[in-house]
Protein backbone atom coordinates (compact mmCIF):
# COMPACT_ATOMS: atom_id res chain seq x y z
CA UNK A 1 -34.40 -44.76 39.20
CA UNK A 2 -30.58 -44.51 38.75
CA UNK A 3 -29.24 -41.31 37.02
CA UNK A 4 -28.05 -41.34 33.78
CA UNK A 5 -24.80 -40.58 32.91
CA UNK A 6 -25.59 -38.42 29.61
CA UNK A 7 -27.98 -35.93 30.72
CA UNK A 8 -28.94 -35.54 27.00
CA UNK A 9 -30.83 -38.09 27.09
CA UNK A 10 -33.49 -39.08 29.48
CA UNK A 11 -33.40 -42.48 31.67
CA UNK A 12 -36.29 -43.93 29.27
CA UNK A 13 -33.81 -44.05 26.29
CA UNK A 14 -31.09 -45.96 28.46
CA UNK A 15 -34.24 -48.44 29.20
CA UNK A 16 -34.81 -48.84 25.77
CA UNK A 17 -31.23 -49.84 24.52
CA UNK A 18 -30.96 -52.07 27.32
CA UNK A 19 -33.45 -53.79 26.35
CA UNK A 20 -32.98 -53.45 22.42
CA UNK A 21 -29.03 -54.71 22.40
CA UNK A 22 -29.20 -54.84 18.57
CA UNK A 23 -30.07 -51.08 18.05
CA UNK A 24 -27.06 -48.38 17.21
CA UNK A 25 -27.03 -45.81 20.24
CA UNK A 26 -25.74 -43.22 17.76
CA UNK A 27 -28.34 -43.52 15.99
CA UNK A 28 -30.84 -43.67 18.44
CA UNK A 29 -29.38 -41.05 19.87
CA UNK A 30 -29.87 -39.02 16.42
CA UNK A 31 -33.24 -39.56 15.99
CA UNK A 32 -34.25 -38.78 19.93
CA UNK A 33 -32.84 -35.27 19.54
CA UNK A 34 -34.91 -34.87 15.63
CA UNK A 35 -37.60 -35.70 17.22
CA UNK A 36 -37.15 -33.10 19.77
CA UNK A 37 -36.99 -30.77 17.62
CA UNK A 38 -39.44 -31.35 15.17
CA UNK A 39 -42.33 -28.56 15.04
CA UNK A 40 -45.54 -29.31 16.85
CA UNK A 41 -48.69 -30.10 14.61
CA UNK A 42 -51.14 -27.26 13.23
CA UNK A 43 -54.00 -29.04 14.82
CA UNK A 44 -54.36 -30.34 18.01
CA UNK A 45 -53.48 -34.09 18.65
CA UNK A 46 -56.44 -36.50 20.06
CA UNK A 47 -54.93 -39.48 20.85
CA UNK A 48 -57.11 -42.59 20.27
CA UNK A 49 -58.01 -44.35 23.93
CA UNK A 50 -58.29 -48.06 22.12
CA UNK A 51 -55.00 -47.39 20.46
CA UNK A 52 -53.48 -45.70 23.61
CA UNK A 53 -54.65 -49.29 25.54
CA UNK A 54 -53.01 -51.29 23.05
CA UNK A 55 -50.13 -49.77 23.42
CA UNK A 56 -49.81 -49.93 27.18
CA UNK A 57 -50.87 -53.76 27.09
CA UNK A 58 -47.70 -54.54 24.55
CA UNK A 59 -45.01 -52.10 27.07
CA UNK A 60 -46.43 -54.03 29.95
CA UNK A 61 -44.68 -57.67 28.24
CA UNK A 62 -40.97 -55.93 27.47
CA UNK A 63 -38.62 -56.92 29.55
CA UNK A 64 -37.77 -54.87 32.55
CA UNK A 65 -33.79 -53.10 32.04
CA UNK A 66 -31.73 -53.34 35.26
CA UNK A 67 -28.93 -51.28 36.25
CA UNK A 68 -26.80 -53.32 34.63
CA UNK A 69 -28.08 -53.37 31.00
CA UNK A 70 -28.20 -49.34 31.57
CA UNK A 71 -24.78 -49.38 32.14
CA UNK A 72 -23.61 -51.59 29.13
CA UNK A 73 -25.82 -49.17 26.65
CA UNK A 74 -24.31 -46.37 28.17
CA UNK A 75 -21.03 -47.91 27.69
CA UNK A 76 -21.49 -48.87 24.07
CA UNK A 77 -22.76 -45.37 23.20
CA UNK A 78 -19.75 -43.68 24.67
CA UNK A 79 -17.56 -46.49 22.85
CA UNK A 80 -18.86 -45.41 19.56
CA UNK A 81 -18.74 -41.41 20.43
CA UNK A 82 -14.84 -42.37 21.41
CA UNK A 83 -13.92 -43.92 18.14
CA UNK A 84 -15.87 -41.06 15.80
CA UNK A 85 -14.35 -38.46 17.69
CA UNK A 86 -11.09 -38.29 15.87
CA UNK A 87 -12.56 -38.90 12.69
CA UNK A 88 -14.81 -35.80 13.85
CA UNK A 89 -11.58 -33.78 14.96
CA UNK A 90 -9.47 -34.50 11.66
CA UNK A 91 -12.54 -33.29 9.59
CA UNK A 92 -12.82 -29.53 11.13
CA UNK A 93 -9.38 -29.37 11.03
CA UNK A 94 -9.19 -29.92 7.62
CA UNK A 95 -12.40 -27.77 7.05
CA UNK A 96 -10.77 -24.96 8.99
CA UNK A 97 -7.90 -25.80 6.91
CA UNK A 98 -9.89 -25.32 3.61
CA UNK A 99 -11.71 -22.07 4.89
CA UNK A 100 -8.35 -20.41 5.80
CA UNK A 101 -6.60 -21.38 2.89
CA UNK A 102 -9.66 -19.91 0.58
CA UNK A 103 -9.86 -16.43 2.58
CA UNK A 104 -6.19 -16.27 2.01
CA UNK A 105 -6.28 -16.69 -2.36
CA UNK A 106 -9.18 -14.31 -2.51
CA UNK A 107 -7.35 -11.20 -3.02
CA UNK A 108 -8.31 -7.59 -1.48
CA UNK A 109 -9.33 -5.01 -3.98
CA UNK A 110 -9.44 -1.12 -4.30
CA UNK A 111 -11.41 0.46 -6.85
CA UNK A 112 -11.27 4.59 -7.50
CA UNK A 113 -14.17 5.79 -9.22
CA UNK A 114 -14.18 8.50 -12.14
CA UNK A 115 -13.42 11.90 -10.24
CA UNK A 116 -11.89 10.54 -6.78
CA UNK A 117 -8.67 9.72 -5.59
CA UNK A 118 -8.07 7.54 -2.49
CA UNK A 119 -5.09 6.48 -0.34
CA UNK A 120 -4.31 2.87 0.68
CA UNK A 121 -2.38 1.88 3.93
CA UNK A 122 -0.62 -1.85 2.86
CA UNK A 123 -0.31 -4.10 6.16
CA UNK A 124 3.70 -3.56 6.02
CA UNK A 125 2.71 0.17 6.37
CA UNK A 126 3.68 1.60 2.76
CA UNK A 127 0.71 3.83 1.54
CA UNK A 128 -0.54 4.01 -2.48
CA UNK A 129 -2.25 7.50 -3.97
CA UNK A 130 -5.06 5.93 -6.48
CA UNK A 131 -5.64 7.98 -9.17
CA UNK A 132 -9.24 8.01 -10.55
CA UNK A 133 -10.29 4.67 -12.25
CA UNK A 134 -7.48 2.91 -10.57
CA UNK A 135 -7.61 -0.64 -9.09
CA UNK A 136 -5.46 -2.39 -6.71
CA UNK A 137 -4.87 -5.62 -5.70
CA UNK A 138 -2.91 -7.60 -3.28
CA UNK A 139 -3.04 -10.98 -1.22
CA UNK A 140 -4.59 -10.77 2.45
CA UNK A 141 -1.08 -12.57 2.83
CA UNK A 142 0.63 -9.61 2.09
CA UNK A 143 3.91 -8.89 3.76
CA UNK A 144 4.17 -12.25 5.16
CA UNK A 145 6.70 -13.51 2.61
CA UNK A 146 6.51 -11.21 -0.37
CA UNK A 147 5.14 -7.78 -1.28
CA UNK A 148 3.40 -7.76 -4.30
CA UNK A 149 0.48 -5.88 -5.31
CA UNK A 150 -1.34 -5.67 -9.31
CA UNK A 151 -2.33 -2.39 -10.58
CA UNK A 152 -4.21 -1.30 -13.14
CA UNK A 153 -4.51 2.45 -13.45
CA UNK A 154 -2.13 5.22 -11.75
CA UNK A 155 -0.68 5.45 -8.37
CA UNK A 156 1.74 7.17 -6.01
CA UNK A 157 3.79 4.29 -3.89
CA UNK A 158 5.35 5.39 -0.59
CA UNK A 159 7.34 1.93 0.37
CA UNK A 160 8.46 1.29 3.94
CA UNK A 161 12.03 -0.36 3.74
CA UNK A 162 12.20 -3.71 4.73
CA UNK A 163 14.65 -6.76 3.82
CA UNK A 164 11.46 -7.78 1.41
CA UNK A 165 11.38 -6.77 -1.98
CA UNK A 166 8.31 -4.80 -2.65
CA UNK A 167 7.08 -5.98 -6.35
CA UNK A 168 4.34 -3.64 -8.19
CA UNK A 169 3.07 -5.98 -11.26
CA UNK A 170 1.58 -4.07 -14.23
CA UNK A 171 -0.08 -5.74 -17.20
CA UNK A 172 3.70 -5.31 -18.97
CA UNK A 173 6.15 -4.62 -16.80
CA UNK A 174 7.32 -5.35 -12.36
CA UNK A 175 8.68 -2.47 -10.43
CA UNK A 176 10.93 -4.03 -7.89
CA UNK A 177 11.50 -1.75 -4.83
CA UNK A 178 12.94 -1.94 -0.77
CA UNK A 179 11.96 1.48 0.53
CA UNK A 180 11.17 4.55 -2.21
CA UNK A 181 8.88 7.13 -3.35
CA UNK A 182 7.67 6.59 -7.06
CA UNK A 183 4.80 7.04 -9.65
CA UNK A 184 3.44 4.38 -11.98
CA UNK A 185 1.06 4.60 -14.75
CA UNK A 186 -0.20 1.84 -16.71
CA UNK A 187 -4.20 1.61 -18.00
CA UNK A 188 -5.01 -2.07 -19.31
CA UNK A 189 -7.40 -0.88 -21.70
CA UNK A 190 -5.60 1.75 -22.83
CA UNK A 191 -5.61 2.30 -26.59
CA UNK A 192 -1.62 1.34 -26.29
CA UNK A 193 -0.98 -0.03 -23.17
CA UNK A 194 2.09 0.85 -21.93
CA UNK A 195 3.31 1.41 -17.98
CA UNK A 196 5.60 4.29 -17.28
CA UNK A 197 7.25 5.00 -14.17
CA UNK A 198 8.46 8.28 -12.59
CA UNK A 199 10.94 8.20 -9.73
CA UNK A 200 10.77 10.22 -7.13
CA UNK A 201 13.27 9.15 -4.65
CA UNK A 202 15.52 5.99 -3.50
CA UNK A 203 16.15 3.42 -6.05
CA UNK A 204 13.90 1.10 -8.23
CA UNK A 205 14.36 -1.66 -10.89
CA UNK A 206 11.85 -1.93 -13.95
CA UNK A 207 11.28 -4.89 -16.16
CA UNK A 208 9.57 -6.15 -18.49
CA UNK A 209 6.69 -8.54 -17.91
CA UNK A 210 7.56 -10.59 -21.11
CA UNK A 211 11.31 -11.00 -20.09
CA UNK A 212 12.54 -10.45 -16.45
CA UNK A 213 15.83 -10.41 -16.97
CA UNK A 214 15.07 -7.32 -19.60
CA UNK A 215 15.55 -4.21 -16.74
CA UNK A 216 16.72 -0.88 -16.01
CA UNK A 217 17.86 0.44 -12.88
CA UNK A 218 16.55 4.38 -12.54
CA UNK A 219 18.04 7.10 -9.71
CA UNK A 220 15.55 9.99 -8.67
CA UNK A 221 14.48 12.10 -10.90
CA UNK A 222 14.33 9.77 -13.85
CA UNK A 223 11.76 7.88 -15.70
CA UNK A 224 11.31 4.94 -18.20
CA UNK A 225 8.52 2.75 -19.51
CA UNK A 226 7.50 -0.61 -21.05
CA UNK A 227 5.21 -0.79 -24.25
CA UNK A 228 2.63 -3.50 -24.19
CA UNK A 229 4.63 -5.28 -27.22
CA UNK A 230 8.37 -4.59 -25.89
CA UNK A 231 10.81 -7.03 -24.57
CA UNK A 232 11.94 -4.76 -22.45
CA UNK A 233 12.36 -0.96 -20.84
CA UNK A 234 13.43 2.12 -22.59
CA UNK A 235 16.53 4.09 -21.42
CA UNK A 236 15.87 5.92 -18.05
CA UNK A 237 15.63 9.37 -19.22
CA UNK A 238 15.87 12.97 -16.78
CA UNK A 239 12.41 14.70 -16.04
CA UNK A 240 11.15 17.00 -12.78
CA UNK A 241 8.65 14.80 -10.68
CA UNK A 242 6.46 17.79 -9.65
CA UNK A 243 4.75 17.64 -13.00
CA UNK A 244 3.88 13.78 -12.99
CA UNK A 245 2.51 13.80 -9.24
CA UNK A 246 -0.01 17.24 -10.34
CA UNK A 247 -3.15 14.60 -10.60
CA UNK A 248 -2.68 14.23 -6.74
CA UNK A 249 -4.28 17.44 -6.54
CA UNK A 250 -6.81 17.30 -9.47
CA UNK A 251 -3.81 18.56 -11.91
CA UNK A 252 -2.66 16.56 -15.31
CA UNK A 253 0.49 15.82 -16.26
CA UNK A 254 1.33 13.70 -19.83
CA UNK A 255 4.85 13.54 -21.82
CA UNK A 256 4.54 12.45 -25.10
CA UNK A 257 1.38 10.91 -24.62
CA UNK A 258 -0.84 9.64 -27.79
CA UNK A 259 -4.48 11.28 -28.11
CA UNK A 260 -6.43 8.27 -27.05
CA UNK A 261 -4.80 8.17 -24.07
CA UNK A 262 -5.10 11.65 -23.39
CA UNK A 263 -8.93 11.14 -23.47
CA UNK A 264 -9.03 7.82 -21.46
CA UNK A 265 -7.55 9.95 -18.53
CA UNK A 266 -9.51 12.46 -18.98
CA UNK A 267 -12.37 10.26 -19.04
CA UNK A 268 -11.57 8.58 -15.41
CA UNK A 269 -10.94 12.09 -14.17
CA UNK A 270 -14.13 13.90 -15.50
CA UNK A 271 -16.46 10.61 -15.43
CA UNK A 272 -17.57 11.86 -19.09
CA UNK A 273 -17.03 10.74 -22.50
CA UNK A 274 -14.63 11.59 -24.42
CA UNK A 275 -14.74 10.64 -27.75
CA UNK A 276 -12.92 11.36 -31.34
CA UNK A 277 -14.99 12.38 -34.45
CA UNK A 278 -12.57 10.61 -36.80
CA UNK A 279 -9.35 8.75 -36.89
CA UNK A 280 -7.01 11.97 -37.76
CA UNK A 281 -5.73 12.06 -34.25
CA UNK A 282 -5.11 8.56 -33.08
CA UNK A 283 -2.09 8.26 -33.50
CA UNK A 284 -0.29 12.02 -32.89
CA UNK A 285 1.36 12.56 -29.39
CA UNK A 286 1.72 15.28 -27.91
CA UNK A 287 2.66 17.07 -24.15
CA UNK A 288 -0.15 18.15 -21.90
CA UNK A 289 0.49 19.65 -18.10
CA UNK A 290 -2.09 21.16 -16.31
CA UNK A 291 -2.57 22.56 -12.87
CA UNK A 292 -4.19 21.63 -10.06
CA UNK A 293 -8.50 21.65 -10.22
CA UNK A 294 -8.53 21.57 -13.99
CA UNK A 295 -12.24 21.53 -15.37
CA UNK A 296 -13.30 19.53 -18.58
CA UNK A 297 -13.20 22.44 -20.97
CA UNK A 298 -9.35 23.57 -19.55
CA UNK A 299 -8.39 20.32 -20.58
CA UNK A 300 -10.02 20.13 -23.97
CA UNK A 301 -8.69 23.83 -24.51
CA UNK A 302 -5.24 22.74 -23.70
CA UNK A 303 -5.74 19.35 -25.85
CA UNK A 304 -6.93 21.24 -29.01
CA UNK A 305 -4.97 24.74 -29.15
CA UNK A 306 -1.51 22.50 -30.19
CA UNK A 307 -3.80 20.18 -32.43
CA UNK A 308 -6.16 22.74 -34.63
CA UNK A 309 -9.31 20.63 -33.26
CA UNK A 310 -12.81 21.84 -31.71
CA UNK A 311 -15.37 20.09 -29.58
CA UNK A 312 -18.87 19.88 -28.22
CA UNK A 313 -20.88 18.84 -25.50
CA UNK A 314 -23.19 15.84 -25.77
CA UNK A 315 -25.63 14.22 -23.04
CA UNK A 316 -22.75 12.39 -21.57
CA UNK A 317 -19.30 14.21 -22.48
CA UNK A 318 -17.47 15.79 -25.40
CA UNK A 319 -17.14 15.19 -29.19
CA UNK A 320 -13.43 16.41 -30.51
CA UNK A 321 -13.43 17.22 -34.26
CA UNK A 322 -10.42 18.27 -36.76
CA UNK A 323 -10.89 22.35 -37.80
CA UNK A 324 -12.61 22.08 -41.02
């Protein structure tokens, strides 16, 4: 018996097509290797000796398949294989294609919980401090053209300099950087959304989300911020750093900061609730800088001495009241 030239299949199949010109040797082909593969009964397989004779009496009358008719099946089967195969190549490219270009849109994100804080390393080497409740995001294709990353929360930016802009975008402002050291704070659902940057050192430029060409430029040492509902930056005003950067180490640091907001931070740092009696106090601001490892109660001491309030405990946190 001559060898056959796909050793897929065995010589019987080649006999077969030879002698069945009309069938599809794909397809044939398809349903030899099924069948293969299909699972073997639960119950043991008699086979029937009249039906078994029949058979054998009806294979006896095919016609015989010479070399030759092997040959031309073989040759029609690897005729068809040739054609589909580019069709078959073009498809997984474009499926590898598809795959890639998904992986790259689904973005990477970094989510502090209430009471941590956790350091990022960005592929172009810059690092970002998350404060607690903080989330980052940023393409997997980071660095390759751009820079950007989204923030919601607080964070401490150490920026390599490169030729790329580095672009922090906040829910109402973009801090455009090349290679500095600065702090932003912006909470999305804070009770007045606002983001507020500290600069530490180098140079950055702050706009506002609602109208780019509305920025500031600050040096080190100053600070400025964009209100949910402003068109555009305040004036970069002089502060000391050290105080901003004091929730690196479990410290608080707030200038002119309303109540609510107070308590949302405080929230994220303590992972308790914090929560206003009545509406007296929503919207005073005040100043509130604490040291490093403050506990709940230092921070509602320091929160209430300046506003005549008290507070409680409760299962999950702390009730502030107005003196009666």
């Amino acid at each position: 018996m001559p060898t056959t030239p796909n050793p897929g299949l065995p010589p019987e199949a080649y006999d077969w097509l030879a002698a069945h010109p009309d069938a599809d040797p794909a397809e044939f082909e398809r349903v030899w290797h099924l069948a293969e593969q299909a699972p073997p009964p639960d119950v043991a397989f008699v086979p029937d000796p009249d039906r078994v004779a029949a058979i054998r009496t009806r294979l006896a009358v095919l016609p015989q398949a010479t070399d030759a008719g092997r040959k031309k099946a073989t040759d029609r089967l690897s005729r068809r294989r040739s054609v589909r195969w580019p069709y078959v190549l073009t498809a997984c490219v474009a499926l590898f294609v598809a795959v890639g270009m998904g992986w790259a849109m689904v973005p990477i994100t970094v989510t502090v919980p209430p009471g941590f804080t956790e350091t990022q390393v960005l592929p172009d080497g810059s690092t970002v401090t998350l404060n607690s409740g903080a989330t980052l995001q940023y393409r997997r294709t980071f660095g390759w053209r751009t820079r950007t990353v989204h923030l919601d929360g607080e964070a401490f930016f150490d920026v390599t300099s490169q030729a790329t802009p580095f672009d922090v975008q906040t829910p109402q402002a973009t801090v455009t950087v090349l290679g500095t050291q600065f702090n932003v704070r912006t909470w999305e659902r804070a009770s007045q959304g606002e983001t507020v940057v500290v600069l530490v050192e180098g140079s950055i430029r702050l706009a506002a989300a609602r109208n780019a060409n509305a920025s500031v430029t600050l040096a080190p040492g100053e600070t400025a911020r964009v209100h949910q509902d402003a068109a555009q930056p305040t004036m970069p005003e002089a502060v000391q750093p050290e105080p901003f950067l004091r929730w690196k180490t479990g410290g608080f640091a707030f200038d002119n900061e309303s109540v609510p907001a107070l308590l949302d931070a405080a929230e994220r740092r303590f992972g308790l609730s914090m929560r206003l009696a009545d509406t007296r106090f929503v919207n005073t601001r005040l100043s509130l800088f604490l040291n490093a490892d403050a506990s709940p109660d230092a921070f509602l001491e320091a929160l209430c001495t300046p506003l005549d309030c008290t507070y409680h405990a409760t299962n999950d946190g702390f009730v502030i009241s107005a003196t009666p």
